[in-house]
Protein backbone atom coordinates (compact mmCIF):
# COMPACT_ATOMS: atom_id res chain seq x y z
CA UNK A 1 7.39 25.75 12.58
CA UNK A 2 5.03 23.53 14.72
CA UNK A 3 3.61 24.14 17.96
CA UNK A 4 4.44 21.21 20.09
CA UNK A 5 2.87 19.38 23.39
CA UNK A 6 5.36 20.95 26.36
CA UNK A 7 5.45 16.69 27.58
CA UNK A 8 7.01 15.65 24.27
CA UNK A 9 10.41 15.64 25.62
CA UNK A 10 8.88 12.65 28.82
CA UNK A 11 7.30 11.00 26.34
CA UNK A 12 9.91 10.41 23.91
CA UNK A 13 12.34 9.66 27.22
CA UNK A 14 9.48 7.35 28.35
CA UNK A 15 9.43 4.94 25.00
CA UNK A 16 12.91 5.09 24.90
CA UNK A 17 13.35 4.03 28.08
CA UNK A 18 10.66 1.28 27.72
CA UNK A 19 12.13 -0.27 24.34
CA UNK A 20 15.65 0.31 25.49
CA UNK A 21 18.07 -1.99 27.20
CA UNK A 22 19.29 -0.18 30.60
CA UNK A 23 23.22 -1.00 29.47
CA UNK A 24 24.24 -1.30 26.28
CA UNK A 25 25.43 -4.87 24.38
CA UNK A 26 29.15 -5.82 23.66
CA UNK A 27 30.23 -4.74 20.92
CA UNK A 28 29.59 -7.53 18.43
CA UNK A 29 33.12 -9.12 17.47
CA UNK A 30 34.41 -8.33 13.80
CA UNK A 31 33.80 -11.99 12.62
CA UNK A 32 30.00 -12.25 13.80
CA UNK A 33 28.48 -13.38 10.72
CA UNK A 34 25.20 -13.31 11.90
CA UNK A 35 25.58 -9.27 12.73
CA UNK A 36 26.95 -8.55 9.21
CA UNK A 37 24.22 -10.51 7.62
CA UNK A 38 21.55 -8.77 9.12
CA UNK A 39 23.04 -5.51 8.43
CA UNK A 40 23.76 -6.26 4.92
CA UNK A 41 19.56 -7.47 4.36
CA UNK A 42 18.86 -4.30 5.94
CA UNK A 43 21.11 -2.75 3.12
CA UNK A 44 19.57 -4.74 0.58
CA UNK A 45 16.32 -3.98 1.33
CA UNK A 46 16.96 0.03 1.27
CA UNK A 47 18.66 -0.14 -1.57
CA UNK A 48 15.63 -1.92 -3.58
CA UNK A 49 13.29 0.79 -1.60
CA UNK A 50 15.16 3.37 -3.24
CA UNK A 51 15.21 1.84 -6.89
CA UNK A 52 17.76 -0.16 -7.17
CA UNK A 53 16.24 -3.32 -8.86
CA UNK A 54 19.06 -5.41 -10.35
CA UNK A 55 20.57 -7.73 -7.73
CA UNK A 56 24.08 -7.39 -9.19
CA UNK A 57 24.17 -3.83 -8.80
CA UNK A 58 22.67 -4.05 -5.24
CA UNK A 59 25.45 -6.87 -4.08
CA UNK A 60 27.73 -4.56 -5.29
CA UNK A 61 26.29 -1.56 -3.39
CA UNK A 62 25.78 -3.97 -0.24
CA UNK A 63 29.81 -4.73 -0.28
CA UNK A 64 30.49 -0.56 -0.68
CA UNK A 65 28.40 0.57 1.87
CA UNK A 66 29.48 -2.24 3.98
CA UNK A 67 33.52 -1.54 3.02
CA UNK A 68 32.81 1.78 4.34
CA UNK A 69 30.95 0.59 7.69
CA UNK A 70 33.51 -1.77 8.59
CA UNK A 71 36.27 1.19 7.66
CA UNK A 72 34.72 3.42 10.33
CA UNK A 73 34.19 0.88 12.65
CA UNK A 74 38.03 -0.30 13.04
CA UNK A 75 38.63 3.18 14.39
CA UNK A 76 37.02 2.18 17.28
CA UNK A 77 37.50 -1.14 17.86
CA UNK A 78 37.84 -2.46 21.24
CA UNK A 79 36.52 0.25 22.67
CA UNK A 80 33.39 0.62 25.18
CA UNK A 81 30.48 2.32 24.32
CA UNK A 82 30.15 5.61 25.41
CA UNK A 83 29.25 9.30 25.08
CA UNK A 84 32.18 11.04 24.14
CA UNK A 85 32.36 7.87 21.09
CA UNK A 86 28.80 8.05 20.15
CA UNK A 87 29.09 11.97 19.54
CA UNK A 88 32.80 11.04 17.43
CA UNK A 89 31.16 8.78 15.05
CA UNK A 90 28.42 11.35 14.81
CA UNK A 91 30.69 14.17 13.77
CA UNK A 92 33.02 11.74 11.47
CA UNK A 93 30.02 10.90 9.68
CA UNK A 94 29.11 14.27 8.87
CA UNK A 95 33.25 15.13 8.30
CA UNK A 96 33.38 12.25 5.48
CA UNK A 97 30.06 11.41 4.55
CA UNK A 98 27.41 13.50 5.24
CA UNK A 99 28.01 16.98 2.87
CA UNK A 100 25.04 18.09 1.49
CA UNK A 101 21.58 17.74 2.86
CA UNK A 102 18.96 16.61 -0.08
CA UNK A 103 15.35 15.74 1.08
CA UNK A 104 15.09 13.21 -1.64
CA UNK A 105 18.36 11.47 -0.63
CA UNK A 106 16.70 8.31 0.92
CA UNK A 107 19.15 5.77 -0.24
CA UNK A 108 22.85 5.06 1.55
CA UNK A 109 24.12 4.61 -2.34
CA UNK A 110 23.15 8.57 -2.29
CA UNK A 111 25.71 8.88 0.99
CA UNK A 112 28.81 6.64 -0.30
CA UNK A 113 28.44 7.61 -3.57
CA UNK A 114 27.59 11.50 -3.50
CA UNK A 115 27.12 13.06 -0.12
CA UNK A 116 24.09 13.23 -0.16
CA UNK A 117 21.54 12.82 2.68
CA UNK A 118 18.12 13.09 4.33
CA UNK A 119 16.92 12.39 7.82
CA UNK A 120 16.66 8.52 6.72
CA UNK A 121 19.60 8.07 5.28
CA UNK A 122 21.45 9.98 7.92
CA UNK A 123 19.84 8.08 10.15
CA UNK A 124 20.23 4.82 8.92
CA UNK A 125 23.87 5.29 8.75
CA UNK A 126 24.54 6.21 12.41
CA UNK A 127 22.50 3.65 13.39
CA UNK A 128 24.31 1.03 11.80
CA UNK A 129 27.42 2.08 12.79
CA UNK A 130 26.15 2.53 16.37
CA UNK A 131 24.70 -1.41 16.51
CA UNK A 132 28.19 -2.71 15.28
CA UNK A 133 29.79 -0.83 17.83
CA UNK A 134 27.63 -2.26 20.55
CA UNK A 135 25.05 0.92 21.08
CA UNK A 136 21.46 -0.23 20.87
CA UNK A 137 20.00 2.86 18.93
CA UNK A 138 16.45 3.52 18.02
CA UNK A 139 15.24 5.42 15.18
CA UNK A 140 11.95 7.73 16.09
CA UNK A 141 9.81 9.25 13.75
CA UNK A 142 8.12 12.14 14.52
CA UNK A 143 5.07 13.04 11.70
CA UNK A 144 7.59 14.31 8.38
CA UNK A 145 10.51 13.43 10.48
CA UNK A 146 13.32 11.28 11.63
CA UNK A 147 15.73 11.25 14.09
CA UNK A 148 17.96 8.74 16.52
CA UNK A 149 18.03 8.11 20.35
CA UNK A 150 20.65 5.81 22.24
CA UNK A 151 20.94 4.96 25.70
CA UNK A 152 25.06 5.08 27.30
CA UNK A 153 24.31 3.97 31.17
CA UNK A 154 21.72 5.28 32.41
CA UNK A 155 21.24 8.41 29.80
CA UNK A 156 18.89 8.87 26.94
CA UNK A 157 20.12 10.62 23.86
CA UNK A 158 18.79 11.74 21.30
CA UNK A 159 20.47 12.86 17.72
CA UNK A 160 19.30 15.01 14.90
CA UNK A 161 21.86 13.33 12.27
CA UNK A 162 20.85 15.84 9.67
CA UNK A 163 23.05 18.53 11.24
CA UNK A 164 26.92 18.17 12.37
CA UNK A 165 25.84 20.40 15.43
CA UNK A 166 22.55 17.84 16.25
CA UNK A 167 24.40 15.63 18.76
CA UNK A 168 22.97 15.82 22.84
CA UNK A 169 19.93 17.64 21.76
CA UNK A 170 16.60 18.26 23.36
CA UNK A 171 14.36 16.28 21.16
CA UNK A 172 11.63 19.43 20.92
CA UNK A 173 14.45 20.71 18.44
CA UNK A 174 14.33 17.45 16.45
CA UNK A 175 10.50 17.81 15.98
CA UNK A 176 10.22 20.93 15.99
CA UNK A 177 12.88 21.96 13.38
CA UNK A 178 14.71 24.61 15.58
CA UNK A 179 17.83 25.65 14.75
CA UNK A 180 20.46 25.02 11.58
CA UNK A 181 18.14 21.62 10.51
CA UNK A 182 15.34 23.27 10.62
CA UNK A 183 14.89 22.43 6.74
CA UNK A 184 14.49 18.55 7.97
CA UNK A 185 11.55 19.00 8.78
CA UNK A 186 9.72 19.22 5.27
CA UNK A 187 11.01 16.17 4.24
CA UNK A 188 7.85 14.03 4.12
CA UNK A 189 5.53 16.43 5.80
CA UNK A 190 2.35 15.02 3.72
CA UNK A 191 3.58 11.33 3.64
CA UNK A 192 2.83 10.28 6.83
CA UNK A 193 -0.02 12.01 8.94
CA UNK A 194 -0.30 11.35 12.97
CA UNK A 195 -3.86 10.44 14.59
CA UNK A 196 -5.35 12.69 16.62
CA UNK A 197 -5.74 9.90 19.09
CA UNK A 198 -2.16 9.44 19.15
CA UNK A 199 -1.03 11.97 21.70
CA UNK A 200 2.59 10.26 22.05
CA UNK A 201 3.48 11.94 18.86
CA UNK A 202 7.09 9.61 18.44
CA UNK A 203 7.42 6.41 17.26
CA UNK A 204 10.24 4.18 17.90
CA UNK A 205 11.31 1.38 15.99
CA UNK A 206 14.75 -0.31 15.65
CA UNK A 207 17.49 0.46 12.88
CA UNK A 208 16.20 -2.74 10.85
CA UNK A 209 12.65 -1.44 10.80
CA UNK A 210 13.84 1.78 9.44
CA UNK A 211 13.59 0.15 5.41
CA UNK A 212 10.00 0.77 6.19
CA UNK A 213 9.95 4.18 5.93
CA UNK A 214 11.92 3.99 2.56
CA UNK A 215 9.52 2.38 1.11
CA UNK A 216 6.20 4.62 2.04
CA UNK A 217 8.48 7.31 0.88
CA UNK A 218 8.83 5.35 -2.77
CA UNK A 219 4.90 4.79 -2.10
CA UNK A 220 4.59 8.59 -2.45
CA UNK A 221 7.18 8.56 -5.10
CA UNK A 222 5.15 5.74 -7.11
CA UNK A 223 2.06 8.48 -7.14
CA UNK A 224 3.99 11.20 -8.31
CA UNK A 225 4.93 9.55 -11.36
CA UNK A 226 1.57 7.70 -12.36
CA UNK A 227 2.00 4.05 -10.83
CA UNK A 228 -0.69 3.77 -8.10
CA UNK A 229 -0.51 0.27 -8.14
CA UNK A 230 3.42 0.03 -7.48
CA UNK A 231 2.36 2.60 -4.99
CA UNK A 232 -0.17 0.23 -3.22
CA UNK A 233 2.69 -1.94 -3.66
CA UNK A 234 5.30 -0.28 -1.79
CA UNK A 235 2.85 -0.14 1.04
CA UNK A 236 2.30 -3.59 1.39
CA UNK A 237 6.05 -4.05 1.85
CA UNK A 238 6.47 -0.89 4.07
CA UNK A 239 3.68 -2.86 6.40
CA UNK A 240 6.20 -6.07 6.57
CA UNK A 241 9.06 -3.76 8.64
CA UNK A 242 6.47 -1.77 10.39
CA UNK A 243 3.72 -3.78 11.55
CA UNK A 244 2.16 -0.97 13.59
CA UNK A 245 2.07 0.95 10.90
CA UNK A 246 -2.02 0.96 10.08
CA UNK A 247 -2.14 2.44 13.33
CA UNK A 248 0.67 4.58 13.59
CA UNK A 249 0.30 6.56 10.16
CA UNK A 250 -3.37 7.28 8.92
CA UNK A 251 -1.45 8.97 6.00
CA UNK A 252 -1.27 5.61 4.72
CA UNK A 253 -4.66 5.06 4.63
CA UNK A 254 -4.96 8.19 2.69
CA UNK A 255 -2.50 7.31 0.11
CA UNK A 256 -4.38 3.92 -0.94
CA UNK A 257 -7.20 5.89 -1.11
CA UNK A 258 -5.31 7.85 -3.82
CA UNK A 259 -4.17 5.14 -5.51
CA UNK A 260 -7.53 3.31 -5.76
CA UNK A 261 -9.17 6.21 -7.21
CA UNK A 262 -6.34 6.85 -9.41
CA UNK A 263 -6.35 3.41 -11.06
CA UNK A 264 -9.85 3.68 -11.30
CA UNK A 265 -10.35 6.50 -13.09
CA UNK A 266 -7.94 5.60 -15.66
CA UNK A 267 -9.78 2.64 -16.46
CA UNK A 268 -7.51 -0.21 -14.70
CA UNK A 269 -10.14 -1.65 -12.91
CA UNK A 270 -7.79 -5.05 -12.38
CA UNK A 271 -5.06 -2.52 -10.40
CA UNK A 272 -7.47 -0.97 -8.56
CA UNK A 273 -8.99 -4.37 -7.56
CA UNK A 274 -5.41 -5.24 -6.56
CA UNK A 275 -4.87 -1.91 -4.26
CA UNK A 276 -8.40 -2.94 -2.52
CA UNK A 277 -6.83 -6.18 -1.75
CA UNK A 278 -3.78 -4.55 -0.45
CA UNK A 279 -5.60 -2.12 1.51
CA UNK A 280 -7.71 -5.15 3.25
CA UNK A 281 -4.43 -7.03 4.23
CA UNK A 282 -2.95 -3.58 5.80
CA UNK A 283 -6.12 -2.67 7.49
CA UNK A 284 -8.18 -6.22 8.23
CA UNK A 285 -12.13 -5.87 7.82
CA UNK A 286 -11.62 -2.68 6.90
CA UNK A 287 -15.00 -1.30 4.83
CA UNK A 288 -13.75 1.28 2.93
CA UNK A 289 -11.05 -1.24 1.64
CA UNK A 290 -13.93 -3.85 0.60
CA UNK A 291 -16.44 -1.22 -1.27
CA UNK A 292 -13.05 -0.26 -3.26
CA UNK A 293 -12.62 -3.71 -3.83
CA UNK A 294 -16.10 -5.26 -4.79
CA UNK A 295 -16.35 -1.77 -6.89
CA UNK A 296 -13.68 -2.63 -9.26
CA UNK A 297 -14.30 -6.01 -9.35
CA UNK A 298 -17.96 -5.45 -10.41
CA UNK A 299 -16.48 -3.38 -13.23
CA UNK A 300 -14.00 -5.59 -14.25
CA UNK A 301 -17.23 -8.53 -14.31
CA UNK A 302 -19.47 -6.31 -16.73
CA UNK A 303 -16.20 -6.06 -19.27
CA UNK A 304 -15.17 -9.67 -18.79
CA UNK A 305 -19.31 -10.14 -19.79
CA UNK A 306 -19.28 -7.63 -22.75
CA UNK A 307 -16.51 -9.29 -24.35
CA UNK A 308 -18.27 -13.20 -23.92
CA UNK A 309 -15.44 -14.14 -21.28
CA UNK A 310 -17.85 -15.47 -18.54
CA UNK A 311 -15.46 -17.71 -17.34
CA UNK A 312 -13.31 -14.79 -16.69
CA UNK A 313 -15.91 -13.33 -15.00
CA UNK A 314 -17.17 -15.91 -12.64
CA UNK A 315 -13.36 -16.82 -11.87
CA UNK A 316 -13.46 -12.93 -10.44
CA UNK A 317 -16.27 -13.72 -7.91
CA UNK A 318 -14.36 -17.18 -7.23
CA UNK A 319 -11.84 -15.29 -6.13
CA UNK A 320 -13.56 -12.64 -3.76
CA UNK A 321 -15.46 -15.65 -2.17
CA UNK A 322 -11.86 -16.63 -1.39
CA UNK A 323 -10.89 -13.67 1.07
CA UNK A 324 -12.31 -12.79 4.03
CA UNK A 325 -14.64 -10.06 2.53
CA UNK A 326 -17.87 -9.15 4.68
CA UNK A 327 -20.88 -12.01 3.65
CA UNK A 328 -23.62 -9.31 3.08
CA UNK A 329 -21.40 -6.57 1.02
CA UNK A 330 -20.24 -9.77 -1.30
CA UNK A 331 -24.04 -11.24 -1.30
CA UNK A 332 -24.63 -7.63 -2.75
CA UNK A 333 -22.14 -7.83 -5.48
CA UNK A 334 -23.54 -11.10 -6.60
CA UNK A 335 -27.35 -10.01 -6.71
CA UNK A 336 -26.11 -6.85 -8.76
CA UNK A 337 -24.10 -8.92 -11.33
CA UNK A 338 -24.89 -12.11 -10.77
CA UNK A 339 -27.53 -11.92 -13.53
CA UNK A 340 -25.16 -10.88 -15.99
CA UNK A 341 -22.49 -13.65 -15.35
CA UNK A 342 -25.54 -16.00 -16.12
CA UNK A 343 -27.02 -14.92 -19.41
CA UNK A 344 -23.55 -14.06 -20.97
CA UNK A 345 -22.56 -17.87 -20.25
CA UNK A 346 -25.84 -18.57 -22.17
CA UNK A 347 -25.22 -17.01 -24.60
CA UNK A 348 -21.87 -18.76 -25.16
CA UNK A 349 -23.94 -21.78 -24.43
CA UNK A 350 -21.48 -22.55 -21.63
CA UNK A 351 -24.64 -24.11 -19.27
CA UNK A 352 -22.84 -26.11 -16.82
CA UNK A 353 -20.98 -22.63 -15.64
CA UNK A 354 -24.33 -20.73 -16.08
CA UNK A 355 -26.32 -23.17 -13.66
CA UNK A 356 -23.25 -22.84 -11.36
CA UNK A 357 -23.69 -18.76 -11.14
CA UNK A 358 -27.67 -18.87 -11.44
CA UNK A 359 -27.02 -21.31 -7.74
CA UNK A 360 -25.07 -18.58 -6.34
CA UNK A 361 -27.27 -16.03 -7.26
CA UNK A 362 -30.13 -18.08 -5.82
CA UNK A 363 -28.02 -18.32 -2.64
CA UNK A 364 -27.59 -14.55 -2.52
CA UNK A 365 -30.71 -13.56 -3.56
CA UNK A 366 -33.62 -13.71 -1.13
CA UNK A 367 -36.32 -12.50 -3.41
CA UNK A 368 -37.60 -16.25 -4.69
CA UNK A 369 -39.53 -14.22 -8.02
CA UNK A 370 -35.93 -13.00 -9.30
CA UNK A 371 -34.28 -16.03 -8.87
CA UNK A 372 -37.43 -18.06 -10.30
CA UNK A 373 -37.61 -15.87 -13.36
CA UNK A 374 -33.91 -15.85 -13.96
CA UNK A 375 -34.16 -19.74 -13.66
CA UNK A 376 -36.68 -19.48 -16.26
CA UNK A 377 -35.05 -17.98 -19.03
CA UNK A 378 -32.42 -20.08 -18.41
CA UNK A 379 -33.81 -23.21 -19.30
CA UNK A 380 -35.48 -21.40 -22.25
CA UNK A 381 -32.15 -20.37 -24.01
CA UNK A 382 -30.81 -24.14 -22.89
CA UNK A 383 -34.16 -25.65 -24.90
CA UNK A 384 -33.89 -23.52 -28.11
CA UNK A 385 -30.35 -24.02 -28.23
CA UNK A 386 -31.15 -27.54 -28.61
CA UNK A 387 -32.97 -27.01 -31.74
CA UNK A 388 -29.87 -25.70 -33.67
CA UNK A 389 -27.16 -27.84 -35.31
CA UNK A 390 -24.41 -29.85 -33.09
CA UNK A 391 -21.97 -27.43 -32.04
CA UNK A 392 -23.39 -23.96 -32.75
CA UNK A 393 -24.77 -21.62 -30.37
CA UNK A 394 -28.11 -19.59 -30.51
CA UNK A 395 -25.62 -16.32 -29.79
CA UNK A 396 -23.82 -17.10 -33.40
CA UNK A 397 -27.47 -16.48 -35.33
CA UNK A 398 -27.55 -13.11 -33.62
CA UNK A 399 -25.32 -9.68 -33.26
CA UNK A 400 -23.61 -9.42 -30.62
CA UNK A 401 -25.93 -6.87 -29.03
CA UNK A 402 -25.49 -5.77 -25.04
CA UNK A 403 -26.98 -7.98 -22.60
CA UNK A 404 -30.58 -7.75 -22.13
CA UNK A 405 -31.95 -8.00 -18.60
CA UNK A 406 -33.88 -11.28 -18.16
CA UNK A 407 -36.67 -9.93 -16.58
């Protein structure tokens, strides 16, 4: 069990109370279109966090889960929000839906189908319920851990929905894992990890946000099984509902890191390229995220040269020029393999795209010997090619031996 910060209880209170309207919302009426459409993209979008990629079998998901909302709902329609209503939907849930508590349970297809449940799951469900019923609910993470606060009048409360016993609760039992849900609390222990910087500890973020967290937990899922890049992937999604997420969970961080060495390793140099990408969109001039990059691209250049695709391999540094990479780490790339790109379009007697890459080397390059000698043998392949018959290349009289340095 965790030691925890004796001011975790303010703290939560205190984002709560700054995120939270002071009364809560009508309840929205049962033909608000725009309310069931946003619930039912929320839906959606947990349902394809948690595997479900055909869109028939999601619609059809969408209208159960929804069926089942609405169901609950109409037994309290009309009705003000309040406490003693908030804690009834909290035990019906757990009465009819909520039966057996499964840490890998992230979908609501797991609920409605099966009865089973995690914190996100659990959560997701109350909170739903509790928006169409006019509650403004939050859902707080807590490093491995979820949980739900709501504000009736002037009160904060806070749920563990894991347990049928978890309504009113201090929310030191929540984190802490105190009491008959204390199991809840190794449900993503590793997947998201909490700066030391970040004293608050909590982090709020409304019921439509919570899809987020589904899909860093598929992220995790994604490693497990091999598929770093749909890991990387996952991310990049997770980072569209949670946009404080680079600096909320350093775990993700971690788990690109993963990824990219993962991919690498195994030889796809073109994924890990890909997850470097990703990693520089998450976390902006980021320098970790650029070596990872420019390291897999240079890789993926020397095979592109080795098989006589130069094209192929210039198009690579066309396409790091295009992002917002740091000038002198890409300068670097292009003095390392610049050189290569060059004499393996000469050898396919491609000049015009040789010349190109021997003026961005020159560009790169400050050392005015290098370029001038690389210039050099440049125009001496161009001139004996010219001595061979129309249409064949000086590379087609020779093996196909690895590229010689031109100095």
């Amino acid at each position: 069990m965790r030691s925890l910060k004796p001011v975790l209880a303010a703290l939560v209170a205190l984002y709560c109370a700054a995120l939270m309207p002071v009364a809560a919302s009508a309840s929205p009426a049962k033909g608000d279109v725009v309310a069931q459409v946003a619930d039912e993209i929320v839906l959606d979008e947990m349902l394809r966090a948690t595997g479900i990629h055909n869109v028939l079998e999601r619609e059809a998901l969408v209208a159960t889960i929804r069926l089942e909302i609405d169901t609950l709902i109409d037994r309290f329609d009309g009705r003000e929000p309040s406490y003693r209503r908030a804690r009834r939907i909290h035990t019906i849930l757990h009465e009819k839906f909520l039966a057996e508590y499964d840490p890998a349970a992230d979908g609501l297809q797991q609920v409605v189908r099966q009865g089973r449940y995690n914190c996100l799951s659990a959560s997701l469900l109350y909170g739903l319920v509790l928006r169409q019923l006019g509650y403004r609910p939050e859902i707080i993470e807590t490093p491995g851990h979820l949980f739900v606060s709501l504000r009736v009048g002037e009160r904060v409360i806070y749920v563990e929905t894991t347990a049928p016993l978890g309504f009113d609760i201090d929310p030191r039992i929540a984190t802490g894992g105190v009491g008959p849900w204390a199991r809840a609390t190794d449900e993503t222990g590793r997947r998201l990890s909490r700066s030391a910087r970040d004293e608050a500890q909590v982090w709020p973020v409304r019921v439509d946000q919570a899809a987020g967290f589904a899909w860093i937990n598929s992220a995790w899922k994604a490693m497990e099984s091999g598929l770093p890049l749909e890991a990387a992937a996952c991310v990049r999604r997770a980072e569209r509902f949670l946009p404080e997420m680079a600096r909320r969970a350093e775990g993700v961080n971690m788990l690109l890191s993963q990824a990219f060495r993962e991919a690498y390793d195994a030889g796809d140099f073109e994924g890990a390229q890909e997850i470097g990408r990703i990693g520089l969109e998450i976390y902006p001039g980021s320098t970790s995220a650029e070596d990872r990059m420019l390291a897999a691209a240079h890789k993926r250049i020397e095979i592109a040269c080795a098989a006589n695709r130069p094209a192929d391999a210039a198009g690579i540094v066309d396409e790091l020029q295009a992002l917002q990479i740091d000038g002198f780490q890409l300068q670097g790339l292009i003095r390392s393999i610049g050189p290569t790109i060059v004499m393996s379009a000469a050898r396919n007697c491609h000049w015009d795209l040789a010349r190109h890459n021997a003026e961005r080397y020159a560009l790169a390059e400050p050392d005015s010997l290098l370029t001038g000698r690389l210039w050099d043998w440049l125009e001496m392949r161009r001139s004996r090619s010219r001595t061979l018959s129309e249409g064949v290349c000086l590379e087609t009289l020779s093996s196909r031996r690895p590229l010689a340095s031109f100095r």
